[in-house]
Protein backbone atom coordinates (compact mmCIF):
# COMPACT_ATOMS: atom_id res chain seq x y z
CA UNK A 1 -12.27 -8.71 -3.81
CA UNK A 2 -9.77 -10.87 -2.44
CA UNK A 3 -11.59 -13.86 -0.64
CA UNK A 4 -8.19 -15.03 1.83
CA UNK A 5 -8.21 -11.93 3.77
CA UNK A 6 -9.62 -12.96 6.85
CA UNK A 7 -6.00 -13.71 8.14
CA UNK A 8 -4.53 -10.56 6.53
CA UNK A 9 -4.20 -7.56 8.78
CA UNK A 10 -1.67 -5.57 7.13
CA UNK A 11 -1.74 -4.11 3.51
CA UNK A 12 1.23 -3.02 1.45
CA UNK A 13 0.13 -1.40 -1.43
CA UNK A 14 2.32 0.47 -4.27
CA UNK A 15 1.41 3.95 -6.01
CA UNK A 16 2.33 4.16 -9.57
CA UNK A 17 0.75 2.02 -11.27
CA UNK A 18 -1.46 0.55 -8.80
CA UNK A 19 -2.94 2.93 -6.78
CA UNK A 20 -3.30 4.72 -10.38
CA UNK A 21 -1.44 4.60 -13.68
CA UNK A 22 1.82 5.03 -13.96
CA UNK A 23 2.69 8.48 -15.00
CA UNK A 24 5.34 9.87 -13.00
CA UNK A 25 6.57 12.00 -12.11
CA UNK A 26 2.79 13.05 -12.40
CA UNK A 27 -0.02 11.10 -11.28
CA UNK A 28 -1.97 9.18 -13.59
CA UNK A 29 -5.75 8.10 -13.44
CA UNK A 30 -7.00 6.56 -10.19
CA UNK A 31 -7.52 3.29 -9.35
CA UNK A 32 -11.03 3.19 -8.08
CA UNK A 33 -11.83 -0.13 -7.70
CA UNK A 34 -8.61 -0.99 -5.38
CA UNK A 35 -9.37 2.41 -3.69
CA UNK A 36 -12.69 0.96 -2.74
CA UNK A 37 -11.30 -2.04 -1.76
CA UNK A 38 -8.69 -0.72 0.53
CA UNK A 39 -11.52 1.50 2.17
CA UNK A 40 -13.55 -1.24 3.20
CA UNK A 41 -10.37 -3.13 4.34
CA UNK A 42 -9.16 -0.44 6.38
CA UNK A 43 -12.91 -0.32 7.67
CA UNK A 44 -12.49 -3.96 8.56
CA UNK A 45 -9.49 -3.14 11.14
CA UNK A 46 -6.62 -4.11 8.32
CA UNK A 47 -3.55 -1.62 8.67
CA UNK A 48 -2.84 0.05 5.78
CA UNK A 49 0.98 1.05 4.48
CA UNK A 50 1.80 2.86 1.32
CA UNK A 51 4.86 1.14 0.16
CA UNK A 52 6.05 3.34 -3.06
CA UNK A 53 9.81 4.74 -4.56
CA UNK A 54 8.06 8.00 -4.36
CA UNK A 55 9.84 10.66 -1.81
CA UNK A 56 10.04 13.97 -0.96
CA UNK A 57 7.62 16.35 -2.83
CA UNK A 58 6.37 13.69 -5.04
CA UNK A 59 5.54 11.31 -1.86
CA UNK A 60 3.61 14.42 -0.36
CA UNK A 61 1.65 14.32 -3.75
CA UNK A 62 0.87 10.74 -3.39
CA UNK A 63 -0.44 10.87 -0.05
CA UNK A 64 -2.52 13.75 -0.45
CA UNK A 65 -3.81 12.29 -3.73
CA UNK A 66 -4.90 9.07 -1.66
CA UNK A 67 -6.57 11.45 0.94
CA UNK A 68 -8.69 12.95 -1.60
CA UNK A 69 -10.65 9.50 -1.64
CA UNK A 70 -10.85 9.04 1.88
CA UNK A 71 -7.59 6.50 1.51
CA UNK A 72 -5.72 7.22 4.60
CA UNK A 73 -2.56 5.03 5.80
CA UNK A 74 -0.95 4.13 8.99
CA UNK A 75 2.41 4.01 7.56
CA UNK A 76 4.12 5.93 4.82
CA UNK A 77 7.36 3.97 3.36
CA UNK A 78 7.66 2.33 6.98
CA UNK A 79 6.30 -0.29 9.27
CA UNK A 80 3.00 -0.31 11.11
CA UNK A 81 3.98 0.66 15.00
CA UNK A 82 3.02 -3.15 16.21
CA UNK A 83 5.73 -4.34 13.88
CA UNK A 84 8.16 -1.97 15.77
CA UNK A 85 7.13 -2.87 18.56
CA UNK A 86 7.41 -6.43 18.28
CA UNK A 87 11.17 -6.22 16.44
CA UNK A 88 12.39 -3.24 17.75
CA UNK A 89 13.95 -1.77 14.82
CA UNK A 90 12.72 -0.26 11.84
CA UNK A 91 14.36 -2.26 8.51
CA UNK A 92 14.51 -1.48 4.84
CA UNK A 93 11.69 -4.43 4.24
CA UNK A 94 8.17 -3.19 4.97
CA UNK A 95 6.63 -6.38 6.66
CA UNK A 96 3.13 -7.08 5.53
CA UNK A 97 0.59 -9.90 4.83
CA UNK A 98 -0.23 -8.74 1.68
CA UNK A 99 1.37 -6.75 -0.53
CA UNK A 100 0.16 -5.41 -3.87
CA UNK A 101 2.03 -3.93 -6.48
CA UNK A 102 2.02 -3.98 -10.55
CA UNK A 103 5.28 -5.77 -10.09
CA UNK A 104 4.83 -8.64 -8.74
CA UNK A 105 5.33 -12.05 -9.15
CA UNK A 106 5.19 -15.26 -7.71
CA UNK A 107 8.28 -17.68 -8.19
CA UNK A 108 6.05 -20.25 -8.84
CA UNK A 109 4.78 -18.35 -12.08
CA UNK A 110 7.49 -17.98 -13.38
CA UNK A 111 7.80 -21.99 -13.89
């Protein structure tokens, strides 16, 4: 588990291929061990976004996947309410602490 999360109170976190393997359209083999994780960060007061490409049917899949382990979130392909509240406007950028995803990188890794 991630030691620096003391300061972190909201989560991004990507589906395919993170949350589980990437199979899509279907939806590969869970995750468990970030699954656990998350739980026990969302049971620490950390808010909780799923940040994926998935929509319509396919994002209805995910999220009822995720439910099946307990892994509920408090935003869906949007910002947490405080955010909102404290800009006003929704925008295309999920803002988060954290965000984890099989895609990323760090600039400085790339040196």
């Amino acid at each position: 588990m991630v030691e620096r999360t003391e300061h972190v109170e909201i989560i991004a976190v990507d589906f395919d291929g993170t949350l589980c393997r990437d199979e899509f359209p279907g939806i590969g083999e869970a995750n468990i061990t970030l699954i656990r994780t998350l739980l026990v960060w969302k049971k620490q007061g950390k808010r909780l976004v799923l940040w994926t490409c998935r929509c319509g049917d396919a994002l209805r899949e995910a999220v009822l996947w995720c439910a099946q382990f307990g892994l509920e979130f408090d935003a869906v392909n949007e910002n947490v309410a405080e955010v909102l509240e404290r800009y006003g406007t929704e925008s295309r950028k999920i803002t988060a602490d954290l965000y984890i995803d099989d895609r990323a990188v760090r600039f400085e890794e790339l040196r």
